[in-house]
Protein backbone atom coordinates (compact mmCIF):
# COMPACT_ATOMS: atom_id res chain seq x y z
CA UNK A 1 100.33 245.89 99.14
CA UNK A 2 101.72 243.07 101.52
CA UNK A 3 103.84 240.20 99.74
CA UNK A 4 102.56 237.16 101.30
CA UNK A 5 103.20 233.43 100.93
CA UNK A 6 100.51 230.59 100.54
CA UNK A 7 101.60 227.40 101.52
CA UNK A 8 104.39 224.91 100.26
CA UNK A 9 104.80 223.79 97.17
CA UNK A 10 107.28 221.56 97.26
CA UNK A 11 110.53 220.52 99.31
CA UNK A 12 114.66 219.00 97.97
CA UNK A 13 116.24 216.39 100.00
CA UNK A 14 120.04 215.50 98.75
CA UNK A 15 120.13 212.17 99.48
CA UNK A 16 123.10 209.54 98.98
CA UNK A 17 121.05 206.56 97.24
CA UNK A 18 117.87 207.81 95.50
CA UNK A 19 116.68 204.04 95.33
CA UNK A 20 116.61 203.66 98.95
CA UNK A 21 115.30 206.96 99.44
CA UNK A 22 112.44 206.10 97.25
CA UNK A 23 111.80 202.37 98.49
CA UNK A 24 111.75 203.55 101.79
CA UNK A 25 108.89 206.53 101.24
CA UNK A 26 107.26 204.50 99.21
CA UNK A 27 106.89 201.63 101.37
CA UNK A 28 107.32 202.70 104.86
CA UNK A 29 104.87 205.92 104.24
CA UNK A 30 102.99 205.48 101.31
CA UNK A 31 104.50 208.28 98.93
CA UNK A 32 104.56 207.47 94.89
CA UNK A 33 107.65 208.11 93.30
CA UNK A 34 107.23 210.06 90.13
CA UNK A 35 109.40 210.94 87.37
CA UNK A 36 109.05 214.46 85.64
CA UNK A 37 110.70 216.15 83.11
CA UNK A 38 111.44 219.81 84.58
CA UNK A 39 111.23 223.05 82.80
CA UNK A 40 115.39 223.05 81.61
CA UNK A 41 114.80 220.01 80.15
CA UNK A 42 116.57 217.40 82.64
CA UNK A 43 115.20 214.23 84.33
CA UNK A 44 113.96 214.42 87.56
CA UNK A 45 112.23 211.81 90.54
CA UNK A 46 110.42 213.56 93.39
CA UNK A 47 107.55 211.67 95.99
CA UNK A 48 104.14 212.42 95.74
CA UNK A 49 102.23 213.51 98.86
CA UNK A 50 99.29 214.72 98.53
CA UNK A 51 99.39 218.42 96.39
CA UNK A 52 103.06 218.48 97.36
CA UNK A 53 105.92 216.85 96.55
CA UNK A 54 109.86 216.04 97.74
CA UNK A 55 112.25 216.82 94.85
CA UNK A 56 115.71 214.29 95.33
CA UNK A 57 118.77 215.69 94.25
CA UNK A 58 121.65 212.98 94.49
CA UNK A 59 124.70 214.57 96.73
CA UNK A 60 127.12 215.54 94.48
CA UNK A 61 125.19 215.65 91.77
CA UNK A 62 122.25 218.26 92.83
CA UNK A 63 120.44 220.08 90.64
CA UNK A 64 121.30 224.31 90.61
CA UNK A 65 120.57 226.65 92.21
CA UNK A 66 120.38 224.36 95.40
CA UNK A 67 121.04 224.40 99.09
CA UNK A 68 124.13 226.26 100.08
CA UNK A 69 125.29 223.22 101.67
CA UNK A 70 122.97 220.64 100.78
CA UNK A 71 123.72 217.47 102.77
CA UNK A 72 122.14 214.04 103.47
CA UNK A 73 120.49 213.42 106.42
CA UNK A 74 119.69 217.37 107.73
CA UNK A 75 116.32 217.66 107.31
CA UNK A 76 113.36 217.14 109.76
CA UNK A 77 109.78 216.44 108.50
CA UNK A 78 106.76 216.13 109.80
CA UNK A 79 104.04 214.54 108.24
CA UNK A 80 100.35 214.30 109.14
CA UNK A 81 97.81 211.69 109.08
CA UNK A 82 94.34 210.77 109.34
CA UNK A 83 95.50 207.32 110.41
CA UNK A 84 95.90 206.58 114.50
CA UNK A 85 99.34 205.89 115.97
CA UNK A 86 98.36 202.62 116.50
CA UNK A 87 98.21 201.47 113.17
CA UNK A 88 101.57 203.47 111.67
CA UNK A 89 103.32 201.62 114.57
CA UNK A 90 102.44 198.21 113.26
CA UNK A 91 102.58 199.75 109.95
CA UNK A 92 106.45 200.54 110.37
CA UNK A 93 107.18 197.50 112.33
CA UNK A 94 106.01 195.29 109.68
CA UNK A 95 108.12 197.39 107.60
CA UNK A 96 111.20 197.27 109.52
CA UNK A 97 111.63 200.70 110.54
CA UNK A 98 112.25 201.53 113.90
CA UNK A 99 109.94 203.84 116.43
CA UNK A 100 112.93 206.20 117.82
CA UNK A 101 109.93 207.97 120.28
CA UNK A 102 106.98 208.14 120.55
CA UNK A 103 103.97 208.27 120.39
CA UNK A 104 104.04 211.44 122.36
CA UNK A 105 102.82 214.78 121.89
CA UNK A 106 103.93 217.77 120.12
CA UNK A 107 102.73 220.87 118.66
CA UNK A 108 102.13 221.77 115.29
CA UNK A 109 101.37 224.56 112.90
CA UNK A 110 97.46 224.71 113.48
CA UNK A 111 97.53 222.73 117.09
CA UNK A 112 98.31 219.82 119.24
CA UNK A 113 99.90 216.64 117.85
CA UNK A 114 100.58 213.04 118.63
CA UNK A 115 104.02 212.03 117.18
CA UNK A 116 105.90 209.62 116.51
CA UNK A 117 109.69 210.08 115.41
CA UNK A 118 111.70 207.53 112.97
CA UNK A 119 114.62 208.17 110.78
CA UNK A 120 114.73 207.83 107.09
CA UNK A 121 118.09 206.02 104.90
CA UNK A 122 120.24 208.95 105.04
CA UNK A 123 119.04 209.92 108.68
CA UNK A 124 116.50 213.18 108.30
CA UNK A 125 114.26 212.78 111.35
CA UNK A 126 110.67 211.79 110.06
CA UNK A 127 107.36 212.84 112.38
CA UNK A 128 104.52 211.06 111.62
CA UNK A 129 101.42 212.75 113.22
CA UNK A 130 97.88 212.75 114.25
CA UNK A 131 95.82 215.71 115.27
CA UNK A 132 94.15 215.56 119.11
């Protein structure tokens, strides 16, 4: 027998300010915030997306076992959509968050991509794409 993996379950980001973090994937993407209490017993916020979700840990104050060097502002995410380019650009600009590239395209895990790239408050490049 052949151990094999599914799909993803969930995702940490260490981030400096988890209110930021959470006003800004909440209202620039459309993520919920939810609070859970997890199996040890401690308080915990992650964003909602879909069957998945992003666990915050607070830098300096992560949750164990965690990254071996978990640090704001590493990570790079991309996350699809059903909704054209067009509208997350005026979407984001309304929001104040700036377009770094795009839209241009990329590939992803099950084919071509439109993208476009912004950052989030502790600087982890965010992709925001559209199947072609």
């Amino acid at each position: 027998m052949t151990a094999k993996l599914t799909r993803l379950d969930h995702l940490v980001l260490t981030v400096r300010d988890p209110d930021a973090t959470i006003a800004f994937y909440e209202g620039a993407l459309g993520m919920e915030a939810e609070v859970f209490t997890a199996a040890d017993g401690t308080r915990r916020t992650a964003l909602k997306l879909g069957i998945q979700k992003i666990n915050l840990h607070q830098a300096g104050a992560e949750f164990e076992p965690k990254a071996e060097t978990a640090t704001p502002g590493s990570a790079d995410l991309c996350f699809l959509t059903e909704e054209p380019l067009e509208t997350w650009q005026a979407h984001l600009k309304a929001n104040g968050v700036t377009v770094i590239e795009g839209p241009v395209p990329r590939t992803g895990a099950t084919g071509p991509l439109r993208s476009l790239y912004l950052r989030d408050p502790d600087g982890n490049l965010i992709e925001v794409s559209e199947r072609v």
